[in-house]
Protein backbone atom coordinates (compact mmCIF):
# COMPACT_ATOMS: atom_id res chain seq x y z
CA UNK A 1 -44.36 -63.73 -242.06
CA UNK A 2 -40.76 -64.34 -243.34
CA UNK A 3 -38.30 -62.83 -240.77
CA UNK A 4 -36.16 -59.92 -242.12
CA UNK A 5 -32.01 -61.19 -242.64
CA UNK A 6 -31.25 -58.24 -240.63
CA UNK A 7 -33.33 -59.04 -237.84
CA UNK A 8 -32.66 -62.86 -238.16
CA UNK A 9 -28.89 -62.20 -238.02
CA UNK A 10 -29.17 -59.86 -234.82
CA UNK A 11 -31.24 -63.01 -233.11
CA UNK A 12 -28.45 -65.54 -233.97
CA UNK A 13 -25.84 -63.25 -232.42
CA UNK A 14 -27.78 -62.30 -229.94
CA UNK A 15 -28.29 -66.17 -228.49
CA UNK A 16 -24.33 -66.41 -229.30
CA UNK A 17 -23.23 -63.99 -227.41
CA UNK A 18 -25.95 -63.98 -224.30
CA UNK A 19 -27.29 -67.07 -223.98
CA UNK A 20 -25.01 -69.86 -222.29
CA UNK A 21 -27.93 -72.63 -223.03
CA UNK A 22 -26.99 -73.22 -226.34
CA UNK A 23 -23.82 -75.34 -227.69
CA UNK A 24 -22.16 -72.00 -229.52
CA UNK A 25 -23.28 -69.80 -226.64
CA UNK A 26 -21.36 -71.79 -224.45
CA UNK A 27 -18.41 -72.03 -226.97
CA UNK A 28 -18.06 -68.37 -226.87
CA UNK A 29 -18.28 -68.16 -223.34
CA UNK A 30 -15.79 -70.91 -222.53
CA UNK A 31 -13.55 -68.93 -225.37
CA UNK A 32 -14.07 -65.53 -224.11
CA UNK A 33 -13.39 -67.02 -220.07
CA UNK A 34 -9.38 -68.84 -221.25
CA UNK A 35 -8.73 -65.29 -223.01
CA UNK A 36 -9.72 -62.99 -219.74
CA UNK A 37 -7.85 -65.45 -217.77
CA UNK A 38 -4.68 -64.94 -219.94
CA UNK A 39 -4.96 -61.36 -220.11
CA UNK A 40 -4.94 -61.10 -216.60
CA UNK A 41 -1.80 -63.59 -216.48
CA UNK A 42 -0.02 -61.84 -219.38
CA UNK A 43 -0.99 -58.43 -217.05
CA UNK A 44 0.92 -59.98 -213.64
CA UNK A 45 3.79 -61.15 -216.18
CA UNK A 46 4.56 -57.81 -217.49
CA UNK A 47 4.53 -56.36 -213.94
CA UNK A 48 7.61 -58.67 -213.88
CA UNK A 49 11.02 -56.38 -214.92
CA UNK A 50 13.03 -58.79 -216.15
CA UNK A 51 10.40 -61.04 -218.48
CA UNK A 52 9.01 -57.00 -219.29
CA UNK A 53 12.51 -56.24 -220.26
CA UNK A 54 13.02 -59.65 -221.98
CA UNK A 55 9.76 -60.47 -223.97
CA UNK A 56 8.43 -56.50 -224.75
CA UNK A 57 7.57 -57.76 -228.36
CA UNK A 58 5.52 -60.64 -227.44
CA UNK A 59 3.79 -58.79 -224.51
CA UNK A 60 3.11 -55.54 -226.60
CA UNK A 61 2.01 -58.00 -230.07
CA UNK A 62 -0.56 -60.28 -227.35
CA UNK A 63 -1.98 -57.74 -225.66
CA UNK A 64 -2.94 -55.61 -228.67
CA UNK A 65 -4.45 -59.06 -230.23
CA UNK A 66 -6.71 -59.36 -227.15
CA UNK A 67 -7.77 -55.68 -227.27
CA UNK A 68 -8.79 -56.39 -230.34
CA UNK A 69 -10.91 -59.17 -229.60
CA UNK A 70 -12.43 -57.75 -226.68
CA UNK A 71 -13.24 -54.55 -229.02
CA UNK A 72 -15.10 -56.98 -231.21
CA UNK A 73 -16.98 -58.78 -228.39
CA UNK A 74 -17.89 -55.20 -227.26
CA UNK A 75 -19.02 -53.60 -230.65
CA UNK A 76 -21.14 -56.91 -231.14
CA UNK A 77 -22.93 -56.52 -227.92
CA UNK A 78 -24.19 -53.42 -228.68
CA UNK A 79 -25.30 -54.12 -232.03
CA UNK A 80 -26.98 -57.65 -231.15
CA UNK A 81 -29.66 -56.30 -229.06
CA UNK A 82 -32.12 -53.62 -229.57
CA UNK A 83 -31.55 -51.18 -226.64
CA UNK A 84 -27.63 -50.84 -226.36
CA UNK A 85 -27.49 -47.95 -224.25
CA UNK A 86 -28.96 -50.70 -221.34
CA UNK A 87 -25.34 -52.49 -222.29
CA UNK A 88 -23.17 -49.87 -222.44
CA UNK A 89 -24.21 -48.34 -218.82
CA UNK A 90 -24.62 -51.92 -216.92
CA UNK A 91 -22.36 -52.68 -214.79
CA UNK A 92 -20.95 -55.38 -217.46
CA UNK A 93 -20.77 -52.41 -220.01
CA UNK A 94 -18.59 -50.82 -217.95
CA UNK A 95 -16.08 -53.29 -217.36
CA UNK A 96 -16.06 -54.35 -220.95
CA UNK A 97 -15.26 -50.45 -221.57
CA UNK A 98 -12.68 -50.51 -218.96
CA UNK A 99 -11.21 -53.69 -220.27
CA UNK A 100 -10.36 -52.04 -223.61
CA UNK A 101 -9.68 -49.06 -222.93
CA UNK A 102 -6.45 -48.54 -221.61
CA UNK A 103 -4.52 -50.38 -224.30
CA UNK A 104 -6.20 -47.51 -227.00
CA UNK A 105 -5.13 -44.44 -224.35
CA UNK A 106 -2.12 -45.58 -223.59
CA UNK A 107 -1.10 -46.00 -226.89
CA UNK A 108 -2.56 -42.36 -228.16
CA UNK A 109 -1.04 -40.78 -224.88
CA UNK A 110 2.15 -42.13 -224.65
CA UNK A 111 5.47 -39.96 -224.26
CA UNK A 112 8.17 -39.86 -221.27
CA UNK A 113 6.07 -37.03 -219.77
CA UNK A 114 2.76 -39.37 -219.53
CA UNK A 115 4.94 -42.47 -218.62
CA UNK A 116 3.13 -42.70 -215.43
CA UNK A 117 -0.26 -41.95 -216.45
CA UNK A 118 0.02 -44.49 -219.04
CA UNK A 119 1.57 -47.25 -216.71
CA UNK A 120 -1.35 -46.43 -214.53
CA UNK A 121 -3.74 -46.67 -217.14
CA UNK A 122 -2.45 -50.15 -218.46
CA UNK A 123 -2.90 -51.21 -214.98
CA UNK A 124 -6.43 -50.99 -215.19
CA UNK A 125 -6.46 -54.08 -217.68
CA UNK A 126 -6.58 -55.97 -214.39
CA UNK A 127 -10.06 -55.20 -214.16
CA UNK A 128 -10.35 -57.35 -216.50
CA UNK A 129 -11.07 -59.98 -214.16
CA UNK A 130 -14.13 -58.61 -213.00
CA UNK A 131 -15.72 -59.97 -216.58
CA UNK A 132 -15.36 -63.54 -215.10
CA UNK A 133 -18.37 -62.71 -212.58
CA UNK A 134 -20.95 -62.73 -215.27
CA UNK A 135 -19.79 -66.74 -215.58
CA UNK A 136 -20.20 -67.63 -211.97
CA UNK A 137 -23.62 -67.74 -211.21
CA UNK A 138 -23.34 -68.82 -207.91
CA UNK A 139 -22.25 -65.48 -207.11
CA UNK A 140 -25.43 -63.59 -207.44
CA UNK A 141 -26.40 -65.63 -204.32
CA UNK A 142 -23.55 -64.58 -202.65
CA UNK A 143 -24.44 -60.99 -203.59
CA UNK A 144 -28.14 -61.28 -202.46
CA UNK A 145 -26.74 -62.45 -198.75
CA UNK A 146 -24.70 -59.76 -199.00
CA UNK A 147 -27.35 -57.08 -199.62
CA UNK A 148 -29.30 -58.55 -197.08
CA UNK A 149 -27.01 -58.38 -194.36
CA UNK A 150 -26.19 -54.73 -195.05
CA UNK A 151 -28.36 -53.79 -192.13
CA UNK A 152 -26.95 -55.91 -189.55
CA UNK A 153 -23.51 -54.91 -190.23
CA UNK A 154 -23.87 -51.65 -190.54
CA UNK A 155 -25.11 -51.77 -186.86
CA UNK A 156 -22.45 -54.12 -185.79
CA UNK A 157 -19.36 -51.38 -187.55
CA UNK A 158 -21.13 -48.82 -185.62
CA UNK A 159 -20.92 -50.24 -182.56
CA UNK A 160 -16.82 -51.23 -183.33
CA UNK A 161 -16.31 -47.57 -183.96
CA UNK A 162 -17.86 -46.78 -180.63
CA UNK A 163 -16.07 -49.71 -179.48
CA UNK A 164 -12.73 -48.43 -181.05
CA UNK A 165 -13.23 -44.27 -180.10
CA UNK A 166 -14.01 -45.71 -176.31
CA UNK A 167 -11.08 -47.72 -176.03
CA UNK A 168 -8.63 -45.54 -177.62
CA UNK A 169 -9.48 -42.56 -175.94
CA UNK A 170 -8.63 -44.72 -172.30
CA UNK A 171 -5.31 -45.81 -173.83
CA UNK A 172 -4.29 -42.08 -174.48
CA UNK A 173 -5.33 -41.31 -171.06
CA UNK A 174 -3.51 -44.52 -170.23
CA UNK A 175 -0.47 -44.38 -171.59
CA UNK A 176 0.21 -40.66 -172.70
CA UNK A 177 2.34 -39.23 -174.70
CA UNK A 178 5.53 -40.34 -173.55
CA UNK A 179 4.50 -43.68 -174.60
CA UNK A 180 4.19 -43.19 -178.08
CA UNK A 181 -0.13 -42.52 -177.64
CA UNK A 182 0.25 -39.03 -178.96
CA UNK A 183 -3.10 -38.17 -178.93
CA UNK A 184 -7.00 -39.22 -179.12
CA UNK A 185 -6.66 -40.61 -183.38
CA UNK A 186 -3.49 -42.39 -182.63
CA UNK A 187 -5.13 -44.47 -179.91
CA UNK A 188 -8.03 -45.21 -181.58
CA UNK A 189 -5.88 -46.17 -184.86
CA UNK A 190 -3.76 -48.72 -182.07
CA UNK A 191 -7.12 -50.12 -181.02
CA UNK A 192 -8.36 -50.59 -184.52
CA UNK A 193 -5.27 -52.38 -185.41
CA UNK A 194 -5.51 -54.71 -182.16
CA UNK A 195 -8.86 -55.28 -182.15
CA UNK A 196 -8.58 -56.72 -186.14
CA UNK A 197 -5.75 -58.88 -184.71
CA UNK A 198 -3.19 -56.48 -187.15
CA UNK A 199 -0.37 -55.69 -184.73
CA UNK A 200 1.85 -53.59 -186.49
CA UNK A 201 4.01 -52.83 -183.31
CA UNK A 202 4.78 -49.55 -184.28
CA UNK A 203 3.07 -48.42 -180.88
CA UNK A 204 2.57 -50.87 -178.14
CA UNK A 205 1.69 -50.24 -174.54
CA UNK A 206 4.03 -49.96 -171.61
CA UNK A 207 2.38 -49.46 -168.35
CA UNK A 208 0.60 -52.61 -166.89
CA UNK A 209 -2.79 -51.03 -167.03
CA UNK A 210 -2.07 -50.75 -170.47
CA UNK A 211 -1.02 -54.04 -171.54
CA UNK A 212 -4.08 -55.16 -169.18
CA UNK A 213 -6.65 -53.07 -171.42
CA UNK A 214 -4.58 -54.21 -174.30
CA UNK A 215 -4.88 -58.23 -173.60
CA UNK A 216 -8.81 -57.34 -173.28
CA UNK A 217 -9.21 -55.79 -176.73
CA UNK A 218 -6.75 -58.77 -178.32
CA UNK A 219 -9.19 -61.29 -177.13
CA UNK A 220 -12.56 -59.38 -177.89
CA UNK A 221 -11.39 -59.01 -181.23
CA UNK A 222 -11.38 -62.92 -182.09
CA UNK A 223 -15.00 -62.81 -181.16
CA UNK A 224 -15.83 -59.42 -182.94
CA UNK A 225 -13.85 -61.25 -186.69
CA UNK A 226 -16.61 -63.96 -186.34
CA UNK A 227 -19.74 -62.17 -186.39
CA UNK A 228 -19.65 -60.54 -189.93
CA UNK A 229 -18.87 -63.71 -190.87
CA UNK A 230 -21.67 -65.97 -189.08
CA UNK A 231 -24.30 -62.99 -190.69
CA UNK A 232 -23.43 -63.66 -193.86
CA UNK A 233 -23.28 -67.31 -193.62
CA UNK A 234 -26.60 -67.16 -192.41
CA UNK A 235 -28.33 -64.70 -194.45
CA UNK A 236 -26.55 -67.25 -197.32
CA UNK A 237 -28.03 -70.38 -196.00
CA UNK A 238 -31.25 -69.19 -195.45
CA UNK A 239 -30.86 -68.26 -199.41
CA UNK A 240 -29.92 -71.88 -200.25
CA UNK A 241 -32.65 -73.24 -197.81
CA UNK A 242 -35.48 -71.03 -199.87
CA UNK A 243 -36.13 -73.46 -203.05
CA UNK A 244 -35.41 -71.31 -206.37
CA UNK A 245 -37.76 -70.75 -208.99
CA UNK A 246 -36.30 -73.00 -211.95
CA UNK A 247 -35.23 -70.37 -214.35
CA UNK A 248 -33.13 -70.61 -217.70
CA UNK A 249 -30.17 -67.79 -218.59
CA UNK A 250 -32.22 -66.62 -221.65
CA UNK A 251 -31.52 -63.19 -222.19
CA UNK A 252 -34.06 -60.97 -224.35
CA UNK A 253 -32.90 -59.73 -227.49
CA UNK A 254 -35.02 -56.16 -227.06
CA UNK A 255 -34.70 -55.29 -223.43
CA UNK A 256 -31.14 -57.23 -222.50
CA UNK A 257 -33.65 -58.94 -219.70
CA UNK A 258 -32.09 -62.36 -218.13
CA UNK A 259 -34.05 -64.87 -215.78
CA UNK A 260 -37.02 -65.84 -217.18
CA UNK A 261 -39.33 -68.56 -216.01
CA UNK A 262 -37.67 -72.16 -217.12
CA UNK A 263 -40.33 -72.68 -220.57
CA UNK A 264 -40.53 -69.17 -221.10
CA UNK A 265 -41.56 -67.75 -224.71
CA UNK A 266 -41.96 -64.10 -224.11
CA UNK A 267 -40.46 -61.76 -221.89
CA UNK A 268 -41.65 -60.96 -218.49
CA UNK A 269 -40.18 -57.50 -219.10
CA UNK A 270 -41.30 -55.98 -221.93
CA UNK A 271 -43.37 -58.76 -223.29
CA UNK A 272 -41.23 -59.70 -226.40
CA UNK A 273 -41.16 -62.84 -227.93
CA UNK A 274 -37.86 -64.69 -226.76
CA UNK A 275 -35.64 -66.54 -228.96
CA UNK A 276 -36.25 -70.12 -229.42
């Protein structure tokens, strides 16, 4: 059966656009990557007064030229696959919304009295950088360590809140008020900013018990930075130590469906033939 042009023309864009395994997929993504990269560096230069003040005109002209593109990319995901509405509220959906945006609003809202909104609004451009993620694929094995060590430090922050409420409570007792420890929440805020190895120095104890219980928390809390860190890095190797089922980054034209067995020629979602 002879495929309709419609439908043949939706497949084409569809492995352009979502599938990095093929020579123009990866064209457009290597495209799409340099132009999120300098939107976000146009974004930081504009934040700058004097080039702001100096090159308005050229800011204002680029930016609008990479709305525009990222409007196209957007309108062309929806329409290249057969269930947008999966697009639009993924979490990539999202940030492609918020990417373009703010340019449109700011533009249709501006006026002295929304100046603020609006300079708020074209700050959120700098989420722009969150559209990189869906490039680094690494970091979905980062994400899964993550995830997995949710338990484990949930239990640990509970027991550094205990930690902290314990600690400060002794210093207010401590120290007292007429050494800056106010009450119960201002000690435990000191002992959450010595035990994270802040220091601020707005309030600092006098007494020698103080600075005794003080010296205590500073060196617990060079023991208490590591172990968030050694969870992770464990939950992460035992990730990398697990060997991966090969898989390919074919996405399915019907369902928006990604990680399919390596070989695969229907989905394992909804059963659809892939694209070749």
């Amino acid at each position: 059966m002879v495929e309709p042009a419609q439908s043949s023309w939706r497949n084409k864009l569809h492995e352009i656009i979502y599938e990095a395994d093929t020579p123009t997929g990866k064209l457009f993504d290597i495209v799409l990557l340099f132009v999120i990269l300098f939107s976000i560096t146009l974004v930081m230069l504009e934040s700058i007064g004097s080039l702001n003040e100096r090159y308005y005109w050229e800011f204002y002209t680029a930016e609008w030229i990479i709305t525009i593109l990222f409007t196209i990319e957007y309108i062309l995901r929806i329409v290249s696959i057969k269930k947008p509405f999966k697009y639009i509220f993924s979490f990539y959906g999202v940030v492609d919304l918020l990417s373009t945006l703010p340019t449109y609003i700011a533009f249709i809202g501006g006026g002295h009295n929304l100046l603020f909104a609006v300079r708020a609004l074209r700050l959120l451009r700098v989420f722009r950088i969150l559209k990189i993620t869906r490039y680094i694929g690494e970091s979905n094995k980062l994400i899964k360590a993550l995830r997995d060590s949710r338990p484990k430090i949930l239990i640990f922050l509970y027991a550094v809140v205990i930690l902290c409420v314990i600690m400060g409570t002794i210093m207010y007792l401590v120290e007292g008020p007429e050494n800056g420890f106010t009450s119960i929440p201002i000690g435990i805020y000191w002992c959450i900013v010595t035990l994270t190895t802040v220091g601020f120095g707005d309030i600092h104890p006098i007494t020698p018990l103080g600075q005794f219980i003080a010296s205590i928390i500073m060196i617990t809390g060079y023991g208490i930075i590591a172990v968030p860190t050694g969870i992770v890095s464990a939950e992460f190797s035992r990730s990398m130590d697990n060997k991966p089922v090969p898989i390919n980054t074919q996405m399915c034209p019907h369902c928006n469906e990604s990680k399919h067995l390596d070989g695969a020629e229907f989905c394992h979602n909804c059963g659809n033939k892939l694209n070749e």
